[in-house]
PDB file of N, CA and C in Angstrom:
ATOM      1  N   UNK A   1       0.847  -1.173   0.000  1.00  0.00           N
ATOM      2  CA  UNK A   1       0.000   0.000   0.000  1.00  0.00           C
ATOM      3  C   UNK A   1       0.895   1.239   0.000  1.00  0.00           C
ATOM      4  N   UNK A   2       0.548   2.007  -0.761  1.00  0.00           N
ATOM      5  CA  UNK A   2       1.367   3.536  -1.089  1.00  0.00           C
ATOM      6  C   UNK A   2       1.063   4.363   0.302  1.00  0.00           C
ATOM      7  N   UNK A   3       1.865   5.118   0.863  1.00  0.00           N
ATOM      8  CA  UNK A   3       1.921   5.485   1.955  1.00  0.00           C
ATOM      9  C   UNK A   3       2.680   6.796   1.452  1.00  0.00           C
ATOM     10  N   UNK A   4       1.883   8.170   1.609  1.00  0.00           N
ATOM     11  CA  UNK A   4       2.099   9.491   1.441  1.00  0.00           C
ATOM     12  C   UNK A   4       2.632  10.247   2.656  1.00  0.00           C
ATOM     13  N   UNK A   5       3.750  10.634   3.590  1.00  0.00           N
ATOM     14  CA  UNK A   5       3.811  12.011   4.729  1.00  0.00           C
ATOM     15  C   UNK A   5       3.732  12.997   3.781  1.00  0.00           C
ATOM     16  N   UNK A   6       3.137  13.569   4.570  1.00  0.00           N
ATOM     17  CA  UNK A   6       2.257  15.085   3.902  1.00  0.00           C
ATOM     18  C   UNK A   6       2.595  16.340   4.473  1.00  0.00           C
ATOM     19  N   UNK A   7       3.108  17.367   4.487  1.00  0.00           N
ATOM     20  CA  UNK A   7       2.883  18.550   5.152  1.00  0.00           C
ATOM     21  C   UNK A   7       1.552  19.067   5.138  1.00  0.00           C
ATOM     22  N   UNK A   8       1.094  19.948   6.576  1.00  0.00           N
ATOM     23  CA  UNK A   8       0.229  19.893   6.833  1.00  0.00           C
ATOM     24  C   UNK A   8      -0.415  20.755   5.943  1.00  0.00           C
ATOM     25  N   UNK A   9      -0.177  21.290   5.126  1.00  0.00           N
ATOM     26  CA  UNK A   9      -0.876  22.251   4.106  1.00  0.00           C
ATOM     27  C   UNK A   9      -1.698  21.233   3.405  1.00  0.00           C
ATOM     28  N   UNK A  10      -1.133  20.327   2.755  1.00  0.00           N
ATOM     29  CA  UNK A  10      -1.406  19.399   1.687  1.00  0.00           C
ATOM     30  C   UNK A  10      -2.589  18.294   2.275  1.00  0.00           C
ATOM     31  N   UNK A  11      -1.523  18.353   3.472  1.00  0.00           N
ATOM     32  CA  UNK A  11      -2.794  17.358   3.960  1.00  0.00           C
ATOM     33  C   UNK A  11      -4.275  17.742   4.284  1.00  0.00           C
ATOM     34  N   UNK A  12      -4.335  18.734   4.979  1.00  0.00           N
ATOM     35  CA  UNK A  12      -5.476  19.605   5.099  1.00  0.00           C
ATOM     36  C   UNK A  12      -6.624  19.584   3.733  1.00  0.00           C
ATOM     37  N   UNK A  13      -5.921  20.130   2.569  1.00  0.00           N
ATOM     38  CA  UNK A  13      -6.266  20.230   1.568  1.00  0.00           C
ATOM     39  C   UNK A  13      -6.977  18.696   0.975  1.00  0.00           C
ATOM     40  N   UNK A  14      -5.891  17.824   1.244  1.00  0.00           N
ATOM     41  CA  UNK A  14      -6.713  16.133   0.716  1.00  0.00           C
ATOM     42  C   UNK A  14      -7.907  16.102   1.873  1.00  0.00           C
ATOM     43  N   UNK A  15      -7.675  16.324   2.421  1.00  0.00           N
ATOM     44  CA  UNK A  15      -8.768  15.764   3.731  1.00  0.00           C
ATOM     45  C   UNK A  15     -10.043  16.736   3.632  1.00  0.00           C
ATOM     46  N   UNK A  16      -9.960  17.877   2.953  1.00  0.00           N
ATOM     47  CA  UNK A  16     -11.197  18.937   2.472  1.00  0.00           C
ATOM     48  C   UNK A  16     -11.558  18.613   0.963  1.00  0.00           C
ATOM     49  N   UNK A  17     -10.866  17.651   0.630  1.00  0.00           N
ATOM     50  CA  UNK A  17     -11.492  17.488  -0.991  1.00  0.00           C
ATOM     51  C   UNK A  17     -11.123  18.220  -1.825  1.00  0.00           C
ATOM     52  N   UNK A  18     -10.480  19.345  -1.584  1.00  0.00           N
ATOM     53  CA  UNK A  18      -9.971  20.793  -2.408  1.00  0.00           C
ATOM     54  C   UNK A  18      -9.163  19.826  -3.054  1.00  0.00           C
ATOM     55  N   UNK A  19      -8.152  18.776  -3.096  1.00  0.00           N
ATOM     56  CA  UNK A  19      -6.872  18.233  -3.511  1.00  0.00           C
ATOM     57  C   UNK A  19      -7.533  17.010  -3.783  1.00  0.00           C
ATOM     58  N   UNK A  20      -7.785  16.523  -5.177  1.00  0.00           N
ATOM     59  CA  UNK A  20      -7.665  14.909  -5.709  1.00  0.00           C
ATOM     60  C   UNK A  20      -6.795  14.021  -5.957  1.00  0.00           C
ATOM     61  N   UNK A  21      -5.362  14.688  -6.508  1.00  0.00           N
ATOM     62  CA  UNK A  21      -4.216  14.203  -6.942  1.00  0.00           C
ATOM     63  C   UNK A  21      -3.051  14.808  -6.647  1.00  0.00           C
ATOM     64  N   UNK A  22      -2.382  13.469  -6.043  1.00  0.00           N
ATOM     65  CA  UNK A  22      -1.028  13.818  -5.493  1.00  0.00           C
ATOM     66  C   UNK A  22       0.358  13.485  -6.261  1.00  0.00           C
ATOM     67  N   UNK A  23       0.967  14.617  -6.361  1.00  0.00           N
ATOM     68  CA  UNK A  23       1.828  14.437  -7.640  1.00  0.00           C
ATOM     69  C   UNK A  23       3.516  14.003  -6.594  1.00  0.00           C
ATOM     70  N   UNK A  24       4.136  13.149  -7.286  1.00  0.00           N
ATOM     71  CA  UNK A  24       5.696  12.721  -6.875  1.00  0.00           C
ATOM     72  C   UNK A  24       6.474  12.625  -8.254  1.00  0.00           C
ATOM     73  N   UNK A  25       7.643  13.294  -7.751  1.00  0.00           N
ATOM     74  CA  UNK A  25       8.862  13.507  -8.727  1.00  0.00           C
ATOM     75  C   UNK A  25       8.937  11.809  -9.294  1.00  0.00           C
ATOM     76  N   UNK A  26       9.318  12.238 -10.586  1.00  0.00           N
ATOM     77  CA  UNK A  26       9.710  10.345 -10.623  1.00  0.00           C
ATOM     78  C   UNK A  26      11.283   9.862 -10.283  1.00  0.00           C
ATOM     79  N   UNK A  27      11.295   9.333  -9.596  1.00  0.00           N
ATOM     80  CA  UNK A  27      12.607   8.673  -8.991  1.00  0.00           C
ATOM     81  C   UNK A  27      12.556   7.207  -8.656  1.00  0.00           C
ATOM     82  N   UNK A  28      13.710   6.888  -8.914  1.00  0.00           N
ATOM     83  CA  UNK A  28      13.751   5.208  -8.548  1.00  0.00           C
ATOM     84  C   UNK A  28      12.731   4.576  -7.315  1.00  0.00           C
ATOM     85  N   UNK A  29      12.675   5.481  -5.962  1.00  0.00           N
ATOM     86  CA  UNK A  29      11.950   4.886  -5.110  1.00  0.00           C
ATOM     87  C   UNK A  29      10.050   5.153  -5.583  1.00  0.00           C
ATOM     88  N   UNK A  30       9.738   5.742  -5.969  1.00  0.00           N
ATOM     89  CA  UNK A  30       8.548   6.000  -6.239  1.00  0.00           C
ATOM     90  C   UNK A  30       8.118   5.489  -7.442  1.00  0.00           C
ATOM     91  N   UNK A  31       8.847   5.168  -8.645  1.00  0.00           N
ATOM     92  CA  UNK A  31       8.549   4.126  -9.432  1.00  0.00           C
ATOM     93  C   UNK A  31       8.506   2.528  -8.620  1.00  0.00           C
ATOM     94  N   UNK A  32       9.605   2.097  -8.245  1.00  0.00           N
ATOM     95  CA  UNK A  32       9.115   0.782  -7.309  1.00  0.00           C
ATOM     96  C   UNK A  32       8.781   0.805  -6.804  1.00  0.00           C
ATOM     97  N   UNK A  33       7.662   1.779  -6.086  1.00  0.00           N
ATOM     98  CA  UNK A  33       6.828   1.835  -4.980  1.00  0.00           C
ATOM     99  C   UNK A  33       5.262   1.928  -5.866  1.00  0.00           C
ATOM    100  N   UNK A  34       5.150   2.407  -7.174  1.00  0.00           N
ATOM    101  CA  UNK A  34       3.956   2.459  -8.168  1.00  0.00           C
ATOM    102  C   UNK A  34       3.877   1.256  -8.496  1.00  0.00           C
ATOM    103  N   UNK A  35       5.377   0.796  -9.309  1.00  0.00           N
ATOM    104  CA  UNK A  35       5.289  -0.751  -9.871  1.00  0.00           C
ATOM    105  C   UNK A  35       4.457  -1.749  -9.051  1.00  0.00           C
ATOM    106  N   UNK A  36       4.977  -1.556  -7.648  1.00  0.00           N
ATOM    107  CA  UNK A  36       4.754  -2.856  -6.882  1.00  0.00           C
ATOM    108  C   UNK A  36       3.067  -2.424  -6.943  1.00  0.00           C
ATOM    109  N   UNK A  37       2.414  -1.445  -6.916  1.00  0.00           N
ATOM    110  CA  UNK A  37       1.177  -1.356  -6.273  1.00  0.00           C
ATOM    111  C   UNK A  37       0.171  -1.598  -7.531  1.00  0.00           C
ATOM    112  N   UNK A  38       0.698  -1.466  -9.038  1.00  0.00           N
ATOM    113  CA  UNK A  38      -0.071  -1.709 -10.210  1.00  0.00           C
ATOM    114  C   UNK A  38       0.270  -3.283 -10.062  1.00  0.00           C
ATOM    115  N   UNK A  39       1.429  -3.740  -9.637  1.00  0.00           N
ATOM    116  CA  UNK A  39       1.232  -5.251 -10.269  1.00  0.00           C
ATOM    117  C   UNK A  39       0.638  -5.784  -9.199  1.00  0.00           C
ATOM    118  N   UNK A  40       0.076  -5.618  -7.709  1.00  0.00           N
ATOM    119  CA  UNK A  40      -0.521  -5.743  -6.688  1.00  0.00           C
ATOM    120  C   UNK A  40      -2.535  -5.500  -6.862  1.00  0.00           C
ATOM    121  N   UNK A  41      -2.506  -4.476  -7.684  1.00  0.00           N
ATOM    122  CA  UNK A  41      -4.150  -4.320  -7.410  1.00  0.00           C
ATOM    123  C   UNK A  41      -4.350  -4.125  -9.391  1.00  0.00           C
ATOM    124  N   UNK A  42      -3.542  -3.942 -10.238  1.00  0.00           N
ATOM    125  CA  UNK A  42      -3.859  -3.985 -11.182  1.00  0.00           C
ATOM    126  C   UNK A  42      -4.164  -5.183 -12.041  1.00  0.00           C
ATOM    127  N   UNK A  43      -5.092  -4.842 -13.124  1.00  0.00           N
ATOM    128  CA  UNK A  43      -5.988  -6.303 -13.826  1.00  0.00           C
ATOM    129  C   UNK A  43      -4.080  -6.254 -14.918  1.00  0.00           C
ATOM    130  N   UNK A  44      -3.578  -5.371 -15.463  1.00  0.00           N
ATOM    131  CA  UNK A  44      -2.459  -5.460 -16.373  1.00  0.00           C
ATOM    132  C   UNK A  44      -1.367  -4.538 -15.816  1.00  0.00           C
ATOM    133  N   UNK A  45      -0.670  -5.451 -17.016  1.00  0.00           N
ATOM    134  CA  UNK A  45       0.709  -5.048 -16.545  1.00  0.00           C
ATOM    135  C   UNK A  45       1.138  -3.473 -16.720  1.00  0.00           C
ATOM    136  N   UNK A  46       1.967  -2.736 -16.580  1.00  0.00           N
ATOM    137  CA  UNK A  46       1.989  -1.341 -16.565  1.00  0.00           C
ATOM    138  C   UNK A  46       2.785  -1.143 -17.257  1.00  0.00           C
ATOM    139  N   UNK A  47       3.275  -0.942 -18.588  1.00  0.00           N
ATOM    140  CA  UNK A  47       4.157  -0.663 -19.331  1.00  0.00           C
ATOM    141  C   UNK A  47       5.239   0.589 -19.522  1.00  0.00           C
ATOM    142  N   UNK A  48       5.876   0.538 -18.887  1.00  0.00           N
ATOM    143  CA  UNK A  48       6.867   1.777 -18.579  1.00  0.00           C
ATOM    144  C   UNK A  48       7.599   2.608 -19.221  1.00  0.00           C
ATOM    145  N   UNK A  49       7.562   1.436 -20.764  1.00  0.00           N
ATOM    146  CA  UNK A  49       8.033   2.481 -22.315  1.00  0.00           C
ATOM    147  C   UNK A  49       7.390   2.869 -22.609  1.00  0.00           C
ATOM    148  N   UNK A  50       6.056   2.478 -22.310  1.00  0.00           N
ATOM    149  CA  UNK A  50       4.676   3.063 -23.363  1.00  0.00           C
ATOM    150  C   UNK A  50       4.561   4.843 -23.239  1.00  0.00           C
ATOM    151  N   UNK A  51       4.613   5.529 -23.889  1.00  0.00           N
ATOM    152  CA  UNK A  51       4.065   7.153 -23.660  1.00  0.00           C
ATOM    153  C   UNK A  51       2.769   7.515 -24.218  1.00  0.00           C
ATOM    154  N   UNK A  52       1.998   7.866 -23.662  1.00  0.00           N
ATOM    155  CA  UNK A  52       2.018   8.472 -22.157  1.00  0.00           C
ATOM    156  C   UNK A  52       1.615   7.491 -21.181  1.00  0.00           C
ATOM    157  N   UNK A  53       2.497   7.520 -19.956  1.00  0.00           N
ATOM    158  CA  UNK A  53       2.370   6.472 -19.120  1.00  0.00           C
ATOM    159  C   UNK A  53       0.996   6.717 -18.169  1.00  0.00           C
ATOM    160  N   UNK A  54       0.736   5.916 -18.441  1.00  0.00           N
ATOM    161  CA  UNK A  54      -0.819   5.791 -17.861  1.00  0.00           C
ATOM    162  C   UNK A  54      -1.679   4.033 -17.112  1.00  0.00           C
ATOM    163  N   UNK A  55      -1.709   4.620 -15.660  1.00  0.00           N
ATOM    164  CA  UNK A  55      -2.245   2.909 -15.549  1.00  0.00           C
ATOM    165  C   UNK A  55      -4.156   3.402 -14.650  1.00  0.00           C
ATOM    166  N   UNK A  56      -5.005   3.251 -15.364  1.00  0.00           N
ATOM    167  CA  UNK A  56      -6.574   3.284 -14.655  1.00  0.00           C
ATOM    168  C   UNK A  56      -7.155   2.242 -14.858  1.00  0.00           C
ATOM    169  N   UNK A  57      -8.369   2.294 -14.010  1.00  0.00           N
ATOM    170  CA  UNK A  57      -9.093   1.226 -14.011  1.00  0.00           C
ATOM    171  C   UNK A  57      -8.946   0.048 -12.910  1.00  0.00           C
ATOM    172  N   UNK A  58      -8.360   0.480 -11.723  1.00  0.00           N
ATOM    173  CA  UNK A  58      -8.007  -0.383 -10.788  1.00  0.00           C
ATOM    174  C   UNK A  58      -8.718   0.753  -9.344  1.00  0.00           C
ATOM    175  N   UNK A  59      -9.151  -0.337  -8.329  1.00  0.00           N
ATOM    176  CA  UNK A  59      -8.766   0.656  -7.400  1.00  0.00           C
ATOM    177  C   UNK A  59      -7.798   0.091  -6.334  1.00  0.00           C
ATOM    178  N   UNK A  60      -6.821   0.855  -5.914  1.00  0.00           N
ATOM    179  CA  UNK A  60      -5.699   0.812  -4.472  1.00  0.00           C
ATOM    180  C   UNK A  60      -5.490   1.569  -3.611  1.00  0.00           C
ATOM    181  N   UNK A  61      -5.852   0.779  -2.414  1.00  0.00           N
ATOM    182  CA  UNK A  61      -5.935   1.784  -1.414  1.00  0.00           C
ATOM    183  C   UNK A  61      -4.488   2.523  -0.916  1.00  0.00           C
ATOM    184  N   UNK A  62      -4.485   3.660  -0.555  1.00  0.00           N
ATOM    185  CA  UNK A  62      -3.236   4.135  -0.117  1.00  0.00           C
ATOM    186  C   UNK A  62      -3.253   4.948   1.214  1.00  0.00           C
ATOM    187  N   UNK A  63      -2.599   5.376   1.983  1.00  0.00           N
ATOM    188  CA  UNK A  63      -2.067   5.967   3.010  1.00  0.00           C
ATOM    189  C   UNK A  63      -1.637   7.691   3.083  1.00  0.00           C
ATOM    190  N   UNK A  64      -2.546   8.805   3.553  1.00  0.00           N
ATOM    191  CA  UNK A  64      -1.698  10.073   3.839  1.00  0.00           C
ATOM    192  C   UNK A  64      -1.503  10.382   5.069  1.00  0.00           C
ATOM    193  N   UNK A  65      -0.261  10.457   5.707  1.00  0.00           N
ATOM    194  CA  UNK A  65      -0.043  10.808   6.808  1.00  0.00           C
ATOM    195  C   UNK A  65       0.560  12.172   7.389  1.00  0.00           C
ATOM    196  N   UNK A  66      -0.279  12.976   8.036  1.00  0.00           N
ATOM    197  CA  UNK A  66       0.381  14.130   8.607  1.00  0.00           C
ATOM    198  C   UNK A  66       1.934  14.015   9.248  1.00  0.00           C
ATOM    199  N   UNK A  67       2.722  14.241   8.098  1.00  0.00           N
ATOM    200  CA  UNK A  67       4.566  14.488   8.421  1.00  0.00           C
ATOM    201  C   UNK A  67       4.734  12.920   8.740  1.00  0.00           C
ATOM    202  N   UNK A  68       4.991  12.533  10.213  1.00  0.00           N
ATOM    203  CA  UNK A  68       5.045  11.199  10.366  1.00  0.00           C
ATOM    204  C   UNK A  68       4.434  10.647  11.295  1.00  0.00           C
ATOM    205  N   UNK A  69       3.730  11.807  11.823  1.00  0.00           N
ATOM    206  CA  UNK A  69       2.577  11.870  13.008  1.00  0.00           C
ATOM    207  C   UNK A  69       1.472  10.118  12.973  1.00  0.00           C
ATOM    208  N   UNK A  70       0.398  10.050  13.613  1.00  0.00           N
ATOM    209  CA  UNK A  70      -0.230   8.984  13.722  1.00  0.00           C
ATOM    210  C   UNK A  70      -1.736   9.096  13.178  1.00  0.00           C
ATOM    211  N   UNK A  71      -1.813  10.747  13.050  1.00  0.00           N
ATOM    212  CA  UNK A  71      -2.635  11.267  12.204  1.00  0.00           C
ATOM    213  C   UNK A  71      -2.905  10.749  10.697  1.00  0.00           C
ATOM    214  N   UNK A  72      -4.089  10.198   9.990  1.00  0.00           N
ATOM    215  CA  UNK A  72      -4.156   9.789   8.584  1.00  0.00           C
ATOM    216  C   UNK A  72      -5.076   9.797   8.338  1.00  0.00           C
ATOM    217  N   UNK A  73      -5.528   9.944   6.874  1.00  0.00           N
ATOM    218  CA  UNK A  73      -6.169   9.660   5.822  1.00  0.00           C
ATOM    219  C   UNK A  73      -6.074   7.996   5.122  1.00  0.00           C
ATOM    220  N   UNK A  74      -7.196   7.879   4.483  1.00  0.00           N
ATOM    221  CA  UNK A  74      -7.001   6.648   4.081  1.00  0.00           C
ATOM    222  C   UNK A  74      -7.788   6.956   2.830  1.00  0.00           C
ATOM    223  N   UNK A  75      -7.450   6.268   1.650  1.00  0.00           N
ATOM    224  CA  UNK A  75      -7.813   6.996   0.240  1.00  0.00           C
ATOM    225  C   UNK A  75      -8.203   6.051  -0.356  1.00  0.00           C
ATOM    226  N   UNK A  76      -8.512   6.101  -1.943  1.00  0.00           N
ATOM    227  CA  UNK A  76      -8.485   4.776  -3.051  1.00  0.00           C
ATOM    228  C   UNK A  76      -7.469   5.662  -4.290  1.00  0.00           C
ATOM    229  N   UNK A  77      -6.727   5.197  -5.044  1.00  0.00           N
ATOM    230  CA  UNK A  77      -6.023   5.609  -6.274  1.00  0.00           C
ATOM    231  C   UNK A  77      -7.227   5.067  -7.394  1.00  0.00           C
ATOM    232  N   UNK A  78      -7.506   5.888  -8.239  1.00  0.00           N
ATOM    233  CA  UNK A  78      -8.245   5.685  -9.403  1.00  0.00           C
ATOM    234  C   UNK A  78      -7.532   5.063 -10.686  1.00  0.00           C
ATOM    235  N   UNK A  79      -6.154   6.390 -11.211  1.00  0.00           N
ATOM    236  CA  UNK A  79      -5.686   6.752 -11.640  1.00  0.00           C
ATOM    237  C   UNK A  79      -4.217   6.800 -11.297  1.00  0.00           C
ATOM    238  N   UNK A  80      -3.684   6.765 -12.403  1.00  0.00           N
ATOM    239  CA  UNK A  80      -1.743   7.275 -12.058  1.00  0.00           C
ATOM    240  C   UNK A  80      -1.484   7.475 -13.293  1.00  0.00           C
ATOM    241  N   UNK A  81      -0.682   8.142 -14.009  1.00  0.00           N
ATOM    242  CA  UNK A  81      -0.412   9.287 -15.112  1.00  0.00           C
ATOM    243  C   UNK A  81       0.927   9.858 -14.621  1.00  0.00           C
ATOM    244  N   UNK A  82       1.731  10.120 -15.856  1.00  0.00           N
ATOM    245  CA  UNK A  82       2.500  11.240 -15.970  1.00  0.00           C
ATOM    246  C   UNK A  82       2.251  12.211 -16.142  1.00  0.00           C
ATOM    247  N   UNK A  83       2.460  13.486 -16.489  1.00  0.00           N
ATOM    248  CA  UNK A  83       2.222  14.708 -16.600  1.00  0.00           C
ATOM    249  C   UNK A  83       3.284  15.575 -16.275  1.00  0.00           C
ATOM    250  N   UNK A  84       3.146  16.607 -17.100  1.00  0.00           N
ATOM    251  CA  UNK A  84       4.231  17.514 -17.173  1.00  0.00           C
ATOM    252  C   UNK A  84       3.981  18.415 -15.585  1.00  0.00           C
ATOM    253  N   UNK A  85       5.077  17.956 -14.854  1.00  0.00           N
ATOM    254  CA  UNK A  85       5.850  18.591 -13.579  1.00  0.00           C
ATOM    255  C   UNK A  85       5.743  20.185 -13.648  1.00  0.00           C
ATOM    256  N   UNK A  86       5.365  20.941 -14.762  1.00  0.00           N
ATOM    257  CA  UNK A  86       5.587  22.392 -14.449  1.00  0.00           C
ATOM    258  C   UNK A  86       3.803  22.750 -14.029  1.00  0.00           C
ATOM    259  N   UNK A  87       2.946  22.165 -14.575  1.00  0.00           N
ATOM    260  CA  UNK A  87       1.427  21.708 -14.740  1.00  0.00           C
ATOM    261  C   UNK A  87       1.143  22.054 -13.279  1.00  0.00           C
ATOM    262  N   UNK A  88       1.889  21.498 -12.029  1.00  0.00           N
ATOM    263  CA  UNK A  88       1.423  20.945 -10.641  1.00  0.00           C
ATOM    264  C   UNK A  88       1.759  21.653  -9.803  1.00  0.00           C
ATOM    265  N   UNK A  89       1.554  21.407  -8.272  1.00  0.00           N
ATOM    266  CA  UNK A  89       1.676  22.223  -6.989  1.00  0.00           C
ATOM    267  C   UNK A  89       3.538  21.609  -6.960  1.00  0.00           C
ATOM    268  N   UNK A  90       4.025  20.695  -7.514  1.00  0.00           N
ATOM    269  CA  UNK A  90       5.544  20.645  -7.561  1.00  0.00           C
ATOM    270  C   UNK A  90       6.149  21.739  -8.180  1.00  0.00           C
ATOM    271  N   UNK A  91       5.652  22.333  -9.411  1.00  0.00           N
ATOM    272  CA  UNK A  91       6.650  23.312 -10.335  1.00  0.00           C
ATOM    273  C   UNK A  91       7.996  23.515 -10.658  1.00  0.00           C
ATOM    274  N   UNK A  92       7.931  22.093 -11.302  1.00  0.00           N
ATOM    275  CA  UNK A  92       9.504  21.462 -11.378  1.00  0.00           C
ATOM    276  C   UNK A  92       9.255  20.982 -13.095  1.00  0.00           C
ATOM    277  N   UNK A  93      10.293  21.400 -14.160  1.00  0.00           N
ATOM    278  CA  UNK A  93      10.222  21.666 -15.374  1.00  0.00           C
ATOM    279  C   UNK A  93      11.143  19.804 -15.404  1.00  0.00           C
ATOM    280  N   UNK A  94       9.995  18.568 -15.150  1.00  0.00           N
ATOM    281  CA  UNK A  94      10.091  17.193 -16.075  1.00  0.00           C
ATOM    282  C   UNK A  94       8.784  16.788 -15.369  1.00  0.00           C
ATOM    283  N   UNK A  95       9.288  15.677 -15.928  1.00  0.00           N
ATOM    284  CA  UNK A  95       7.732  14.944 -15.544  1.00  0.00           C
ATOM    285  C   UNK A  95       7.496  14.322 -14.262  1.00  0.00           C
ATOM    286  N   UNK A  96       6.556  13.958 -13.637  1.00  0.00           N
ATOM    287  CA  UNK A  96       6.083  13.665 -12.506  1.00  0.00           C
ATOM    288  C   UNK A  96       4.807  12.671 -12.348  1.00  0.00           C
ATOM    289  N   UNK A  97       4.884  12.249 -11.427  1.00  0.00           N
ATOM    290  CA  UNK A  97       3.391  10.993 -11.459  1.00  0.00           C
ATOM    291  C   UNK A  97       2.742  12.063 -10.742  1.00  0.00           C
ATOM    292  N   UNK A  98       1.229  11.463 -11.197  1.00  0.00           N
ATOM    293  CA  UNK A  98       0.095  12.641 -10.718  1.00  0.00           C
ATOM    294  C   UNK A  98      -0.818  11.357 -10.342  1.00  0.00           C
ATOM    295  N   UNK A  99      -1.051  11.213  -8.892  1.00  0.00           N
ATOM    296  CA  UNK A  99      -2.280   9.951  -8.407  1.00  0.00           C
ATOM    297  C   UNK A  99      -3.341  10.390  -8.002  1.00  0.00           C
ATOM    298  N   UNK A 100      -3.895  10.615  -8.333  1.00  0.00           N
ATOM    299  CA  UNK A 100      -5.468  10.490  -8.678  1.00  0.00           C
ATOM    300  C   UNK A 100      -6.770   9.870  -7.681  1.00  0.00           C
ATOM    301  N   UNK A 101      -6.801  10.274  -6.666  1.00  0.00           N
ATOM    302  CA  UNK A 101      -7.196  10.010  -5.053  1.00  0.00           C
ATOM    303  C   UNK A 101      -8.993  10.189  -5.608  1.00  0.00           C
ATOM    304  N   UNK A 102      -9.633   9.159  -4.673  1.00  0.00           N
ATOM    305  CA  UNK A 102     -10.934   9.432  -3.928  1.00  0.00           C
ATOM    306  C   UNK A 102     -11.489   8.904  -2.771  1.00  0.00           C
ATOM    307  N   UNK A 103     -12.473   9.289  -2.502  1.00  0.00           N
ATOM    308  CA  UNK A 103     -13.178   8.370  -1.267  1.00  0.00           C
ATOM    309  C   UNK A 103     -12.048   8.685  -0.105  1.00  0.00           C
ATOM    310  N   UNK A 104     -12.085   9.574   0.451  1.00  0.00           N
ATOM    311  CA  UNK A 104     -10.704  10.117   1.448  1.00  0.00           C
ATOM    312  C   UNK A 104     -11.573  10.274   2.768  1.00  0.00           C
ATOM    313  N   UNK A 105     -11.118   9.325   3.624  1.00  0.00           N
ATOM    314  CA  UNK A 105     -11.445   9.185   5.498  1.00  0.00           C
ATOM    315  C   UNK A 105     -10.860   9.331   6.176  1.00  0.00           C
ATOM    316  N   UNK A 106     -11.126  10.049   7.015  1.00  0.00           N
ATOM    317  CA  UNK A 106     -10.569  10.512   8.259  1.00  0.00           C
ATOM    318  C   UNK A 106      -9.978   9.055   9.209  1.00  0.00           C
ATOM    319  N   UNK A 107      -8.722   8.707   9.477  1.00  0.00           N
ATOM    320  CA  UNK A 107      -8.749   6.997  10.297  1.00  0.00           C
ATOM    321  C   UNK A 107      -8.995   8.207  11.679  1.00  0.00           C
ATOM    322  N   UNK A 108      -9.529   7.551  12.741  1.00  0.00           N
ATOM    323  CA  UNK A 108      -9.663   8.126  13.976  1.00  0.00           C
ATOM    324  C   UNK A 108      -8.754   7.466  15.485  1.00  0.00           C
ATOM    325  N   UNK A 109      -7.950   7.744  15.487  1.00  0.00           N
ATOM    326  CA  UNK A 109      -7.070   6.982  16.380  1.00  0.00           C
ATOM    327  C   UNK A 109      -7.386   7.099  17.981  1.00  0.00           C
TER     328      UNK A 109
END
C-alpha cells in the first residue's frame, strides 16, 4: 500500500477534498513503490516504455499521513499518469506521477 507524509498544508487540503491528486517527482523509489502497487491491485501489466504512461481502471488503497505523526487519511487511487511537472503544486520543469485520489477518510485513532 502507497503510503504518502504530507505537510500539513497538503494534507489539510486532501482531507477537504480541495486536492484529488497527489503528484511525486519520478525517482527510482517511487517508481518501485507504483510498480509494486499496479502489479498488486492492477488487472495489467503497466508498461513503462509506453508514452504516455498511464495505468486506470483499478482501485488501491493508499495511506496520507500528517509528516510522520499517527494522524491519517485513508484513500483509493483511481488513476496514475505522468504529466508535465511544471502543470502541478511541484513546479519542477520534467515529468512527474500525478495519483489520482478518492473516497478520502478521516482513520480516527
Amino acid at each position: 500500500m502507497l503510503t504518502f507524509p504530507l505537510k500539513k498544508e497538503w494534507y489539510e487540503k486532501i482531507k477537504s477534498g480541495e486536492k484529488t491528486i497527489e503528484y511525486r517527482e519520478i525517482k527510482p523509489y517511487w517508481t518501485r513503490r507504483i510498480s509494486l502497487t499496479v502489479l498488486k491491485y492492477g488487472e495489467h501489466h503497466w508498461d513503462f516504455d509506453k508514452k504516455p504512461h498511464i495505468f486506470d481502471n483499478f482501485p488501491a488503497p493508499c495511506i496520507f499521513r500528517l509528516g510522520y505523526t499517527k494522524e491519517r487519511l485513508e484513500a483509493w487511487i483511481t488513476k496514475i499518469e505522468v504529466v508535465d511537472g511544471r502543470d502541478t503544486d511541484l513546479h519542477i520543469d520534467k515529468p512527474v506521477y500525478a495519483i489520482h485520489i478518492t473516497n478520502v477518510t478521516e482513520v480516527k485513532q
